[in-house]
PDB file of N, CA and C in Angstrom:
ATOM      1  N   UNK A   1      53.534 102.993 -27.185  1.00  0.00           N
ATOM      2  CA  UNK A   1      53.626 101.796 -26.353  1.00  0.00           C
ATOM      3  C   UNK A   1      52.831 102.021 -25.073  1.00  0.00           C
ATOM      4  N   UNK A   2      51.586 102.179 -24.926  1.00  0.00           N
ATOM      5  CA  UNK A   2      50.959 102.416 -24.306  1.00  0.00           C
ATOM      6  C   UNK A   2      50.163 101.242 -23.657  1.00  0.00           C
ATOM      7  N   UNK A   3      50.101 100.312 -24.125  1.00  0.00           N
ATOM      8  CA  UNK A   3      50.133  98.701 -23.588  1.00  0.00           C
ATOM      9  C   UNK A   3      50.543  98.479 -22.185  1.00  0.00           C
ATOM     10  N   UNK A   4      50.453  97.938 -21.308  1.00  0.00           N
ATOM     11  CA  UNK A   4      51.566  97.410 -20.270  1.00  0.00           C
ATOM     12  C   UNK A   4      51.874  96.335 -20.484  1.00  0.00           C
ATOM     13  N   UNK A   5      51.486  95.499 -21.198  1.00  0.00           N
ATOM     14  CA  UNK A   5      51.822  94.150 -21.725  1.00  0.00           C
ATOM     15  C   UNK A   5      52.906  94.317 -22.682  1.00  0.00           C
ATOM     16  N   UNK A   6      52.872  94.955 -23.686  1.00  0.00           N
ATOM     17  CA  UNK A   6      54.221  95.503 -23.872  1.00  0.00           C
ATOM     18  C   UNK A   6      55.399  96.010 -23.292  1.00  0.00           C
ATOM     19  N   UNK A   7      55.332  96.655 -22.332  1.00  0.00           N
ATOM     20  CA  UNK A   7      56.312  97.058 -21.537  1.00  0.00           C
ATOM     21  C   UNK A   7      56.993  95.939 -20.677  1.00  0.00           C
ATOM     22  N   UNK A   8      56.102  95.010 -19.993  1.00  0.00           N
ATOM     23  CA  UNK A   8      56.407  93.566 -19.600  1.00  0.00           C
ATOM     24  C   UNK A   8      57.150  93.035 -19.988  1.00  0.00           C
ATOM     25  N   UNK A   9      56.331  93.115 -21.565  1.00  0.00           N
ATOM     26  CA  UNK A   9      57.504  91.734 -22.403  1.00  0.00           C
ATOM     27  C   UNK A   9      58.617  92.470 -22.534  1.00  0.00           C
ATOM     28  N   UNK A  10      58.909  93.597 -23.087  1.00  0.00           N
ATOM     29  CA  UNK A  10      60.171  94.500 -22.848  1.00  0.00           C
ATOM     30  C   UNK A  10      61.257  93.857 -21.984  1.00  0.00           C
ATOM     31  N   UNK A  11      60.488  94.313 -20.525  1.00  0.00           N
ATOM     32  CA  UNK A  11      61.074  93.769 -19.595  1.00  0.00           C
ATOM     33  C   UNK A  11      61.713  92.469 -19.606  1.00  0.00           C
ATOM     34  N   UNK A  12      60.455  91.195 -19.537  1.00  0.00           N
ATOM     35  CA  UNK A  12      61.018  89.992 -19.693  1.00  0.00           C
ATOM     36  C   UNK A  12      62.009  89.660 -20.757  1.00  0.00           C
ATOM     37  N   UNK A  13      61.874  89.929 -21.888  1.00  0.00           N
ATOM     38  CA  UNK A  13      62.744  89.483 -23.062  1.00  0.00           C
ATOM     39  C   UNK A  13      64.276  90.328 -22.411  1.00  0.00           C
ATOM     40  N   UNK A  14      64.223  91.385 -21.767  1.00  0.00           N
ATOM     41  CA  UNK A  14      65.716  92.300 -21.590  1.00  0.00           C
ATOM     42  C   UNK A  14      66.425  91.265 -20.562  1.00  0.00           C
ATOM     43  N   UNK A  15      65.387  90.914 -19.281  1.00  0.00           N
ATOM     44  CA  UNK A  15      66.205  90.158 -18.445  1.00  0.00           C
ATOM     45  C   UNK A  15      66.776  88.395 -19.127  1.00  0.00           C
ATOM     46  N   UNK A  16      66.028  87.777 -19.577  1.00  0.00           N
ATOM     47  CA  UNK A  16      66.162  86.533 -20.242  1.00  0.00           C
ATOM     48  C   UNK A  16      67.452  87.122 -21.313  1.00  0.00           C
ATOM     49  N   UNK A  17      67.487  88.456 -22.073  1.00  0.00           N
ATOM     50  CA  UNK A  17      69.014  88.532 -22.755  1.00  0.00           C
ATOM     51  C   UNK A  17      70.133  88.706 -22.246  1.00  0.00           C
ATOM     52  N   UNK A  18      69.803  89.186 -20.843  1.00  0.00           N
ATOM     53  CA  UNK A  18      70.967  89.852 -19.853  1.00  0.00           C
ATOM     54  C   UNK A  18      71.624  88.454 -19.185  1.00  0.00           C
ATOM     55  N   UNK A  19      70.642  87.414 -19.304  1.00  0.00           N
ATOM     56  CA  UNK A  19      71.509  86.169 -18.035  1.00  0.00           C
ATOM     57  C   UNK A  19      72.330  85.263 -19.636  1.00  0.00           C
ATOM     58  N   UNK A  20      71.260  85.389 -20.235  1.00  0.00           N
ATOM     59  CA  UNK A  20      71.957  84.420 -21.256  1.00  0.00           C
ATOM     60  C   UNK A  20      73.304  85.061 -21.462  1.00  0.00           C
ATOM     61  N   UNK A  21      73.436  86.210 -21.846  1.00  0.00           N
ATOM     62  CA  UNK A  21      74.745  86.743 -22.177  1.00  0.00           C
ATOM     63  C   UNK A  21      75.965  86.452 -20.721  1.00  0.00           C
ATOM     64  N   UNK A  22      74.822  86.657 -19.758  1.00  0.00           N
ATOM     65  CA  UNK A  22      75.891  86.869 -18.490  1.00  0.00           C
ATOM     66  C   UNK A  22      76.296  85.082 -18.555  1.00  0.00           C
ATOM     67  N   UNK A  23      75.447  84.129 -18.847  1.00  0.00           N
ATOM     68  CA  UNK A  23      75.880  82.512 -18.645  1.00  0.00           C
ATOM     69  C   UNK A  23      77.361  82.225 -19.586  1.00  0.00           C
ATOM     70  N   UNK A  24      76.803  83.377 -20.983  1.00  0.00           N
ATOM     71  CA  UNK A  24      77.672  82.492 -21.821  1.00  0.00           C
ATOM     72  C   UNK A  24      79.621  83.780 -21.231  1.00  0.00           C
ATOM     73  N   UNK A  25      79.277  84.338 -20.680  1.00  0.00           N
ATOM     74  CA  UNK A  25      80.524  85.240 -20.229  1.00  0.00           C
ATOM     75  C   UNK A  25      81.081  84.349 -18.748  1.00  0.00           C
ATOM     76  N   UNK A  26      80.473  83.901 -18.035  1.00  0.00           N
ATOM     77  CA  UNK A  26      80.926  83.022 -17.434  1.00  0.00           C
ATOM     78  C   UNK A  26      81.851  82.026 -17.643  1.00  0.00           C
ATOM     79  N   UNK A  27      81.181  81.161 -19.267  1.00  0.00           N
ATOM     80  CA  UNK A  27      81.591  80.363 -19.504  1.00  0.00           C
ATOM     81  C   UNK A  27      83.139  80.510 -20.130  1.00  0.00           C
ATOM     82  N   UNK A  28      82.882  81.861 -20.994  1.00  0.00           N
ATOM     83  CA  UNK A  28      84.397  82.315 -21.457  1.00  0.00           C
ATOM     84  C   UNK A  28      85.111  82.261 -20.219  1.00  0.00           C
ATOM     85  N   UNK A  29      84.700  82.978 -19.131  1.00  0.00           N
ATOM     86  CA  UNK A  29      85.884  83.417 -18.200  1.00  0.00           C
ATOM     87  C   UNK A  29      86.429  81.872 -17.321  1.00  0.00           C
ATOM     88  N   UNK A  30      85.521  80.694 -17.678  1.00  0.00           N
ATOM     89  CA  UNK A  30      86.327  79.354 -17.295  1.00  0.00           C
ATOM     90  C   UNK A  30      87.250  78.857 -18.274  1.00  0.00           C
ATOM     91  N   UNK A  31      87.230  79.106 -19.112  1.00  0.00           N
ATOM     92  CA  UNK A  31      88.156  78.193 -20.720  1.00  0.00           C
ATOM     93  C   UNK A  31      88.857  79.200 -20.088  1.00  0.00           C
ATOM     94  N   UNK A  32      89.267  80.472 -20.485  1.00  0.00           N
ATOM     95  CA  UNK A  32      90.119  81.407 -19.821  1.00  0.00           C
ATOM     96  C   UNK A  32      91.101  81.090 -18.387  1.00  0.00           C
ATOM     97  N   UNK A  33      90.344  81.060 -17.250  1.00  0.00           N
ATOM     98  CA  UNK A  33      90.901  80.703 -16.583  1.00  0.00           C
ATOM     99  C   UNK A  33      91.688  79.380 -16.279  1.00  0.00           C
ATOM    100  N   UNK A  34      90.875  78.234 -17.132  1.00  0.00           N
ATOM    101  CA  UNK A  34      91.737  77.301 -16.850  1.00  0.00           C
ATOM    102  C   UNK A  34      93.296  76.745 -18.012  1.00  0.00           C
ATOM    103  N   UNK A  35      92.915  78.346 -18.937  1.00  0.00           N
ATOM    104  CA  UNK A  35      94.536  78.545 -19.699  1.00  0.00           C
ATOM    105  C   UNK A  35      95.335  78.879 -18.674  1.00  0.00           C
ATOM    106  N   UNK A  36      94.896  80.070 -17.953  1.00  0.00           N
ATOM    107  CA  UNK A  36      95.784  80.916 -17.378  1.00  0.00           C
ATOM    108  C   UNK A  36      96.132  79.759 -16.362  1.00  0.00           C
ATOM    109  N   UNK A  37      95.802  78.758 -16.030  1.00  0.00           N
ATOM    110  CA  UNK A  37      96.223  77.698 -14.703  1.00  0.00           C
ATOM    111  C   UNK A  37      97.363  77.143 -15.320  1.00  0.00           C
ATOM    112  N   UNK A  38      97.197  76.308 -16.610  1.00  0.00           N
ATOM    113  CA  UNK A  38      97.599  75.394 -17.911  1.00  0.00           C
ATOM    114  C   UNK A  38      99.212  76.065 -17.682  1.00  0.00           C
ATOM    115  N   UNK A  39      99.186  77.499 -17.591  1.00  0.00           N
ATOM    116  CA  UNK A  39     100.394  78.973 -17.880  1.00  0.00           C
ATOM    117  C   UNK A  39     101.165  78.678 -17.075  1.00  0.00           C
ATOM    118  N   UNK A  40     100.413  78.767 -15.586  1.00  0.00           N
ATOM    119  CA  UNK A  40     101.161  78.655 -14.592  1.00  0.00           C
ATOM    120  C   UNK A  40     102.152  77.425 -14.271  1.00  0.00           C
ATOM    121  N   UNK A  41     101.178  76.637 -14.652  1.00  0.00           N
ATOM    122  CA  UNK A  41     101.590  74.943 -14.268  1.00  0.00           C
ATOM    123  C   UNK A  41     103.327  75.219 -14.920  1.00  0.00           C
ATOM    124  N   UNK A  42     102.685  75.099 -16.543  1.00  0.00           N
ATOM    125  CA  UNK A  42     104.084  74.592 -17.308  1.00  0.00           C
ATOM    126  C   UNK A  42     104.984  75.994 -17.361  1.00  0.00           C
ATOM    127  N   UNK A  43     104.856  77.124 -16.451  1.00  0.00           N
ATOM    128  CA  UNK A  43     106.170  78.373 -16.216  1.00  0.00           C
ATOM    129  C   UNK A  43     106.476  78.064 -15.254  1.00  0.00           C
ATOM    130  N   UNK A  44     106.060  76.893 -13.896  1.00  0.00           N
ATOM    131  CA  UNK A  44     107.151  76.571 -12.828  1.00  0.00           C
ATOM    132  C   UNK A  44     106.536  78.120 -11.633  1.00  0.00           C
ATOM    133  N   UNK A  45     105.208  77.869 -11.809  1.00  0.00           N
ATOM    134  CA  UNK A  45     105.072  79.763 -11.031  1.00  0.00           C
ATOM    135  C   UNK A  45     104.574  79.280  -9.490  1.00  0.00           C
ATOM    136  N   UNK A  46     104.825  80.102  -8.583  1.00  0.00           N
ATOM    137  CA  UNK A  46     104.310  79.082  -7.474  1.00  0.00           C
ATOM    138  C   UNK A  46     102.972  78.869  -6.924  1.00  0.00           C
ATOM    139  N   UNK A  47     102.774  77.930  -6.647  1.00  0.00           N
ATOM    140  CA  UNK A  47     101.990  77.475  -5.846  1.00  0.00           C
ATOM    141  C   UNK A  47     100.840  78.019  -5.434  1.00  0.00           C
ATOM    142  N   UNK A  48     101.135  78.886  -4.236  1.00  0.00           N
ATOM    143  CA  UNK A  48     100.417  79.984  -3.746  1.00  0.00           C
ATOM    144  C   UNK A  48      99.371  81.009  -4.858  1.00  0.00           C
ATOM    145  N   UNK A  49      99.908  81.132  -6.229  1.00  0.00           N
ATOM    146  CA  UNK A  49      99.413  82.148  -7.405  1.00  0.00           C
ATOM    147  C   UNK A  49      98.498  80.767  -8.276  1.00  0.00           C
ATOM    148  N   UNK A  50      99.193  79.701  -8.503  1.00  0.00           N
ATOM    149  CA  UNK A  50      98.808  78.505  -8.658  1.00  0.00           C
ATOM    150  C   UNK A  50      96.995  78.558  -8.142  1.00  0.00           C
ATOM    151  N   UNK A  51      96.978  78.550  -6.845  1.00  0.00           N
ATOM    152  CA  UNK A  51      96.079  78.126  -6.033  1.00  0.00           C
ATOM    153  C   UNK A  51      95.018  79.400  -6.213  1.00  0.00           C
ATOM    154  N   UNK A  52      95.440  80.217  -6.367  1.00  0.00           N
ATOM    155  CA  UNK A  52      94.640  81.625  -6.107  1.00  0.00           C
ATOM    156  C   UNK A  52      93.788  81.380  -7.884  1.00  0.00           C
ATOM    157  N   UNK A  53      94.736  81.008  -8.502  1.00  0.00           N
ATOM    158  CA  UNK A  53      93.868  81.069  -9.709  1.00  0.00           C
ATOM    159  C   UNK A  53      92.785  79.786  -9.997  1.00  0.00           C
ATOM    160  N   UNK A  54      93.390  78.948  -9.075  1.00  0.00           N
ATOM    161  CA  UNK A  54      91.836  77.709  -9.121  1.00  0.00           C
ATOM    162  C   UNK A  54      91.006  78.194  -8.057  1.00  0.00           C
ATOM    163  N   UNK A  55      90.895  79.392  -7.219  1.00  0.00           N
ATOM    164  CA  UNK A  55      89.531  79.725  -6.657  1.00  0.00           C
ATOM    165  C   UNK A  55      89.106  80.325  -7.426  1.00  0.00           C
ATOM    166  N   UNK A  56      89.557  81.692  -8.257  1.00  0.00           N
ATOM    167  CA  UNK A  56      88.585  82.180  -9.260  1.00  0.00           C
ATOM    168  C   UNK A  56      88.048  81.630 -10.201  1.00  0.00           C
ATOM    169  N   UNK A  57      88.956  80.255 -10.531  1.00  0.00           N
ATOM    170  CA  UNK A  57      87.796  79.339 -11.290  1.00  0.00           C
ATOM    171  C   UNK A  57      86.863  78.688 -10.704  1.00  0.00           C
ATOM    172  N   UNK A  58      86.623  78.065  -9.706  1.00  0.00           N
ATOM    173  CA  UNK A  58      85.649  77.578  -8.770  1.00  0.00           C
ATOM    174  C   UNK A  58      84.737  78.972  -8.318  1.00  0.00           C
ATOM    175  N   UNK A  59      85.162  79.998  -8.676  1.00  0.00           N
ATOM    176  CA  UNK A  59      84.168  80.515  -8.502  1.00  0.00           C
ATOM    177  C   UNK A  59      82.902  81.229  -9.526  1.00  0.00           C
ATOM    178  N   UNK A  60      83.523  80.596 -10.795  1.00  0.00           N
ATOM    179  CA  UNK A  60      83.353  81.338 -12.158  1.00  0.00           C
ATOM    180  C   UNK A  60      82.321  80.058 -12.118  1.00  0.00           C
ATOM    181  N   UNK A  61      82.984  78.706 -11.796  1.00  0.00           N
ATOM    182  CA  UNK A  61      82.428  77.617 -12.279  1.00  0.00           C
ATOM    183  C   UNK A  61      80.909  77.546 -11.880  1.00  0.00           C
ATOM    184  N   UNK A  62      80.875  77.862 -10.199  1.00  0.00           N
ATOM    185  CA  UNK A  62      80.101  77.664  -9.113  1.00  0.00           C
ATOM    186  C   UNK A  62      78.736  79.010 -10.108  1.00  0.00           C
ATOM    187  N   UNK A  63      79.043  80.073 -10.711  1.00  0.00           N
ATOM    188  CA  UNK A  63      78.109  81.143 -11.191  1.00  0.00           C
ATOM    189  C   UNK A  63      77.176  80.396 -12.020  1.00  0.00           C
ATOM    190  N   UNK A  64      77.919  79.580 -13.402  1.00  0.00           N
ATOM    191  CA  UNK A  64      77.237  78.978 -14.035  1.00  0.00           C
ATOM    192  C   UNK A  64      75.996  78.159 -13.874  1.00  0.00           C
ATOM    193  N   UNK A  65      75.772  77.417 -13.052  1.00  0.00           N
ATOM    194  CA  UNK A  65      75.064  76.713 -12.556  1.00  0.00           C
ATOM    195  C   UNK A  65      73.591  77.633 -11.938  1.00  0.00           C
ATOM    196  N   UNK A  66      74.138  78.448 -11.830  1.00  0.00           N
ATOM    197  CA  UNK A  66      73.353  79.411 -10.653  1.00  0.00           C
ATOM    198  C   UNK A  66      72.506  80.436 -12.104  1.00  0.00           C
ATOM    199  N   UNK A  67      73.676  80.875 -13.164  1.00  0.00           N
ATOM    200  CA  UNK A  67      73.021  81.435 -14.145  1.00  0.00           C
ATOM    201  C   UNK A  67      71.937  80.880 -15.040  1.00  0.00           C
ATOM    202  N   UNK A  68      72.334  79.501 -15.515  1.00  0.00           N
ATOM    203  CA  UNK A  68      71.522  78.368 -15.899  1.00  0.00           C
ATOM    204  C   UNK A  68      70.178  78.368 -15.282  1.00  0.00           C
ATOM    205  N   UNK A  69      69.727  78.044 -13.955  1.00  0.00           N
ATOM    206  CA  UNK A  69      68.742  78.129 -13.170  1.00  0.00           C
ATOM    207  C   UNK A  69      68.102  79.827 -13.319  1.00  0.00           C
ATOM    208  N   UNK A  70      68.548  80.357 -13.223  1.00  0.00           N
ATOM    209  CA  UNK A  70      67.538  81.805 -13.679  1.00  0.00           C
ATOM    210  C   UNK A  70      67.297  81.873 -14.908  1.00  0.00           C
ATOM    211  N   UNK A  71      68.187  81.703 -15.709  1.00  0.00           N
ATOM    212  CA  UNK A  71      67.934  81.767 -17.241  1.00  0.00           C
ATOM    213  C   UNK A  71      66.511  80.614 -17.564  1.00  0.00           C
ATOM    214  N   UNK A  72      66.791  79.299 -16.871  1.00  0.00           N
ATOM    215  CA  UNK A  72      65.226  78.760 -17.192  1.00  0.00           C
ATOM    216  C   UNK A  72      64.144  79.547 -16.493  1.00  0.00           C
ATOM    217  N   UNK A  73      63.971  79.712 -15.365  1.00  0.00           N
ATOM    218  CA  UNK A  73      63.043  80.399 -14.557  1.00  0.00           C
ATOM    219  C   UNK A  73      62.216  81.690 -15.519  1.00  0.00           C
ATOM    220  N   UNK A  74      63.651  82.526 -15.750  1.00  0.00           N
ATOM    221  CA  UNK A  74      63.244  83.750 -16.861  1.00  0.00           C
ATOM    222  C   UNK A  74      62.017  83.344 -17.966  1.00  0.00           C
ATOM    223  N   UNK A  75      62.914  82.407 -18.972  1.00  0.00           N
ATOM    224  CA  UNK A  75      62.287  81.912 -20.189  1.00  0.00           C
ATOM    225  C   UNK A  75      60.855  81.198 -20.102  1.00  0.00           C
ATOM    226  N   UNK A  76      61.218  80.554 -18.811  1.00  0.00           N
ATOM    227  CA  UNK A  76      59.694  80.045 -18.633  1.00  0.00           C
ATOM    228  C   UNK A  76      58.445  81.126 -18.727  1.00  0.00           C
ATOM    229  N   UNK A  77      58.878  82.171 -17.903  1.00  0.00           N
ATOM    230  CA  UNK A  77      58.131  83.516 -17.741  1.00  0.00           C
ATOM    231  C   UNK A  77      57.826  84.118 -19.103  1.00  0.00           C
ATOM    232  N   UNK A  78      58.733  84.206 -19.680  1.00  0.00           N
ATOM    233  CA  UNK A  78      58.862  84.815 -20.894  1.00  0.00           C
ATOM    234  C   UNK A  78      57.888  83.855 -22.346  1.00  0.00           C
ATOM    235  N   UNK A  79      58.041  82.670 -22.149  1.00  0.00           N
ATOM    236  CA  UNK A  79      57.126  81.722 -22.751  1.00  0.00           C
ATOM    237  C   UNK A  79      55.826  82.076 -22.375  1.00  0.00           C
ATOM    238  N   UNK A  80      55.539  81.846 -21.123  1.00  0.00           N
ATOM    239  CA  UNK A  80      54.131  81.685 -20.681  1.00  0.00           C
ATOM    240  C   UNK A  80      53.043  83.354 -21.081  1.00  0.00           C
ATOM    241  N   UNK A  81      54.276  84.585 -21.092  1.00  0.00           N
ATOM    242  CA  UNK A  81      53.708  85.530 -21.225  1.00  0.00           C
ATOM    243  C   UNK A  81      53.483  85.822 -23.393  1.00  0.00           C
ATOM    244  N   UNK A  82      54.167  85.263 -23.843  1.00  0.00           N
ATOM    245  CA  UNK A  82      54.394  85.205 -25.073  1.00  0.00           C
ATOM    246  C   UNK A  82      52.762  84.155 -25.833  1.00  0.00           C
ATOM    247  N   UNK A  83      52.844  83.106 -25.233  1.00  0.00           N
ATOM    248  CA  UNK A  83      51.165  82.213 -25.169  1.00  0.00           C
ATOM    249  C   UNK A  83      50.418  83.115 -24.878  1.00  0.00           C
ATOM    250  N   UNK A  84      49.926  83.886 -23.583  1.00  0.00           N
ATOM    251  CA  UNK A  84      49.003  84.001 -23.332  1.00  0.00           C
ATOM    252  C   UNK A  84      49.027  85.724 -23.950  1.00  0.00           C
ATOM    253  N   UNK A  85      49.592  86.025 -24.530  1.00  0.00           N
ATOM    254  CA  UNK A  85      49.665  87.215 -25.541  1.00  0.00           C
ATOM    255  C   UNK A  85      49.309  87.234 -27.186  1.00  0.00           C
ATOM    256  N   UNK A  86      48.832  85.878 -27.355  1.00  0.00           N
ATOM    257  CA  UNK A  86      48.933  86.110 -28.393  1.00  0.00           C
ATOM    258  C   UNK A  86      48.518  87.125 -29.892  1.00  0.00           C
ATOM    259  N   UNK A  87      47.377  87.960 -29.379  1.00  0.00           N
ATOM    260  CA  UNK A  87      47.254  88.969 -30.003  1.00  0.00           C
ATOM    261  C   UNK A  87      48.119  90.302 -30.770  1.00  0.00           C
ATOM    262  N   UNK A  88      49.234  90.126 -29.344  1.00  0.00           N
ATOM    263  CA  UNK A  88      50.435  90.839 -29.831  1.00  0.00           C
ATOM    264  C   UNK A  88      51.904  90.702 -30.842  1.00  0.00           C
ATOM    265  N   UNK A  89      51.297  89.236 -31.550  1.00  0.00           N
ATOM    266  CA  UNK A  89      51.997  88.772 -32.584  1.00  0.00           C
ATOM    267  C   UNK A  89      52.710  89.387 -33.411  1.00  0.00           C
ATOM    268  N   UNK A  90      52.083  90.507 -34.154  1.00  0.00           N
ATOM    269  CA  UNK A  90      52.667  91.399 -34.697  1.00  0.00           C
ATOM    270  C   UNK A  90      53.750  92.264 -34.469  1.00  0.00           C
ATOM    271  N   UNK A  91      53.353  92.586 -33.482  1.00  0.00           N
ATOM    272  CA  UNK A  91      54.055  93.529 -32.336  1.00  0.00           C
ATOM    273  C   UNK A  91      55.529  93.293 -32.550  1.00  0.00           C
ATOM    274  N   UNK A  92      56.746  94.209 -32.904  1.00  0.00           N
ATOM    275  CA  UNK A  92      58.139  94.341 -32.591  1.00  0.00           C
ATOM    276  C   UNK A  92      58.395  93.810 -31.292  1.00  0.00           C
ATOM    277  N   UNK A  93      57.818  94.290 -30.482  1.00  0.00           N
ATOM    278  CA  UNK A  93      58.338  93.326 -29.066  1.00  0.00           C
ATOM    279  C   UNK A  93      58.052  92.670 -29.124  1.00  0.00           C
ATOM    280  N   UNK A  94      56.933  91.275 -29.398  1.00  0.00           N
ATOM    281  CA  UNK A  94      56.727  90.299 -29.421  1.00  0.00           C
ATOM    282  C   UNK A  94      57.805  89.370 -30.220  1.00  0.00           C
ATOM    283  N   UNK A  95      57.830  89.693 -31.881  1.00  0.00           N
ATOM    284  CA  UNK A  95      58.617  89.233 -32.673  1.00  0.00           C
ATOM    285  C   UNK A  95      60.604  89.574 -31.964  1.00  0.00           C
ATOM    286  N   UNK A  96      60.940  90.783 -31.246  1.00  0.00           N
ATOM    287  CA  UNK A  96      61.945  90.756 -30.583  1.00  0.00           C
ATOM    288  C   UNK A  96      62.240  89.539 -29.465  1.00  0.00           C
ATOM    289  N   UNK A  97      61.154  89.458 -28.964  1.00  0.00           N
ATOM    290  CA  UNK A  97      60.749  88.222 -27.636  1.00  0.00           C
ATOM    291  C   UNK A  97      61.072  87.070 -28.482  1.00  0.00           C
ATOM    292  N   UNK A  98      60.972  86.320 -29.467  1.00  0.00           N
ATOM    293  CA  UNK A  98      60.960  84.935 -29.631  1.00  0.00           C
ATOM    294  C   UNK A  98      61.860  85.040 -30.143  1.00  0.00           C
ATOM    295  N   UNK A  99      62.830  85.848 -30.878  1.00  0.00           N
ATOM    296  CA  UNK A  99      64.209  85.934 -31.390  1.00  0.00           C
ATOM    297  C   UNK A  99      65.136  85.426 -29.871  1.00  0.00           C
ATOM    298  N   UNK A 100      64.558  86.127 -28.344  1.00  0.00           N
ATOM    299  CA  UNK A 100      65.804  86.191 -27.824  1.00  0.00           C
ATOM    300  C   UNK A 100      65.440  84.751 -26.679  1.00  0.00           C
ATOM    301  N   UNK A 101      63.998  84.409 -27.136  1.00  0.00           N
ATOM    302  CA  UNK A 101      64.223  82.622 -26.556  1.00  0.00           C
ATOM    303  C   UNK A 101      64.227  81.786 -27.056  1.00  0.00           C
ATOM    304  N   UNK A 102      64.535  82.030 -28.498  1.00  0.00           N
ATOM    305  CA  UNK A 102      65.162  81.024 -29.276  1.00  0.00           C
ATOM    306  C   UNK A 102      66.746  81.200 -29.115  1.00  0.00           C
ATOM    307  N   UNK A 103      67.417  82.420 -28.894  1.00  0.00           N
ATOM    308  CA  UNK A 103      68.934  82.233 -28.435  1.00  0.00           C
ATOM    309  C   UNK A 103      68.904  81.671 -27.020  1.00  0.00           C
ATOM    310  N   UNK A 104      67.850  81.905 -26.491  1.00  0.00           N
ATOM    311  CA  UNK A 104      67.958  81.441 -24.856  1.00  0.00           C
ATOM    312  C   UNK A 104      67.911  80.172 -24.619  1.00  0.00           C
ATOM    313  N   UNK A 105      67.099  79.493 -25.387  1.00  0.00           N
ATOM    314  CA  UNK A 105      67.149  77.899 -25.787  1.00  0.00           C
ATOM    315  C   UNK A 105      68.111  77.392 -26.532  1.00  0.00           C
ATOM    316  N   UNK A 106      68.846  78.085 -27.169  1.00  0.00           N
ATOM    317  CA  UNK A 106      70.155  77.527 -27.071  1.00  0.00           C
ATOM    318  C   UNK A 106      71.124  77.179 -26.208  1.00  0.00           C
ATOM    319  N   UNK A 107      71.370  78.705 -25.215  1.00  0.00           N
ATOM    320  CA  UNK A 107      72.332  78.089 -24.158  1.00  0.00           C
ATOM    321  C   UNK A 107      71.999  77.402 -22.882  1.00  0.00           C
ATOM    322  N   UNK A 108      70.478  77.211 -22.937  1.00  0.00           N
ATOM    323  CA  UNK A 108      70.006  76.168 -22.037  1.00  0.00           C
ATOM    324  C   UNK A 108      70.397  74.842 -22.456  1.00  0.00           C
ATOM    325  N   UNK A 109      70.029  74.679 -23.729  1.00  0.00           N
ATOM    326  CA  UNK A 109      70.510  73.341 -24.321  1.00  0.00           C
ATOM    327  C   UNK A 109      72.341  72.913 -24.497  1.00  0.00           C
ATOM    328  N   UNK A 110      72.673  74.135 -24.743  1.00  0.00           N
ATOM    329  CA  UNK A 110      74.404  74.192 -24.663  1.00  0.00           C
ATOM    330  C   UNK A 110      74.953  72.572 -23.978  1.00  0.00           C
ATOM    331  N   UNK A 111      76.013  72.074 -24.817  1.00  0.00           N
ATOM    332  CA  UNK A 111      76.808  71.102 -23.353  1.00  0.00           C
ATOM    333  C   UNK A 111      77.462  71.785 -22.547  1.00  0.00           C
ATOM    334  N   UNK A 112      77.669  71.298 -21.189  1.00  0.00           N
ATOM    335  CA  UNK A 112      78.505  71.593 -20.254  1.00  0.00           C
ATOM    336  C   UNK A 112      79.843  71.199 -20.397  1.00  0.00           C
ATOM    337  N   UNK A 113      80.484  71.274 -21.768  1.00  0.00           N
ATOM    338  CA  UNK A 113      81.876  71.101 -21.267  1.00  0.00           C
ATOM    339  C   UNK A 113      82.665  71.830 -20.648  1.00  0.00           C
ATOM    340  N   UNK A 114      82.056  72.935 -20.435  1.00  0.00           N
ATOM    341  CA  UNK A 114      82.911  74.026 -19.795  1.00  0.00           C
ATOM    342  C   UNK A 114      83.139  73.232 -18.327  1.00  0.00           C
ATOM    343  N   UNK A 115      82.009  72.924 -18.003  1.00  0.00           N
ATOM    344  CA  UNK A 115      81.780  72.675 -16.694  1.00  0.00           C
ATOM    345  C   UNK A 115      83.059  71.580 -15.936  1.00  0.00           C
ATOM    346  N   UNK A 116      83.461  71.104 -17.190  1.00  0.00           N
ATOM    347  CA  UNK A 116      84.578  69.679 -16.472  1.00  0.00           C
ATOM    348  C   UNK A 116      86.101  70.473 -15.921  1.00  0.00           C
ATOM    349  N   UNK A 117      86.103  70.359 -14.730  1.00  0.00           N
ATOM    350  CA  UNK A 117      87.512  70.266 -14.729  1.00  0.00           C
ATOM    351  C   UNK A 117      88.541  69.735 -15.162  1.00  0.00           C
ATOM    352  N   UNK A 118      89.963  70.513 -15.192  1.00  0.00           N
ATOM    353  CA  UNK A 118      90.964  69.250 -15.435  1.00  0.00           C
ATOM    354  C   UNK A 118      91.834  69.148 -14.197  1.00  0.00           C
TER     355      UNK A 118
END
């Protein structure tokens, strides 16, 4: 691997897998959290623990948004270097690269239901 264009895409394809994974762990930790609220509500728990657990969701919520926006930024990068590579078609990293922005274009496209409060 004596390329640096290889090593790049390395790069790019690792970070574009690292947010996607980190978006869609976000998203678990909101369905999650807003059980653990759901828990509280109907055990009568107070208030105060109540409340503490809708900031860590507002703050889980508030990530998403923020992960979304890098994750396009990434992919864009990762596209544009994938075009103007095309020689390296063959290439394991290349063929690794469009495996992981075709998952990446998934959770760009994803709905936001996570995103709704109740």
């Amino acid at each position: 691997m004596s390329d640096p264009r290889l090593r790049t895409l390395k790069i790019k394809t690792g970070v574009v897998k690292r947010l996607a994974k980190e978006k869609v762990t976000y998203e678990k930790e909101v369905t999650l959290q807003k059980e653990r609220i759901q828990k509280y509500k109907d055990q009568g728990k107070d208030s105060h623990d109540i409340r503490k657990q809708e900031e860590v969701l507002q703050e889980s919520l508030m990530m998403i948004p923020d992960c979304q926006r890098r994750l396009v930024k990434a992919s864009e990068e990762l596209k544009k270097i994938l075009e103007s590579e095309q020689d390296l078609k063959e290439s394991e990293s290349y063929i690794d690269a469009e495996k992981v922005l075709e998952e990446a274009e998934i959770q760009l496209h994803k709905d936001a239901e996570v995103l709704s409060v109740s």
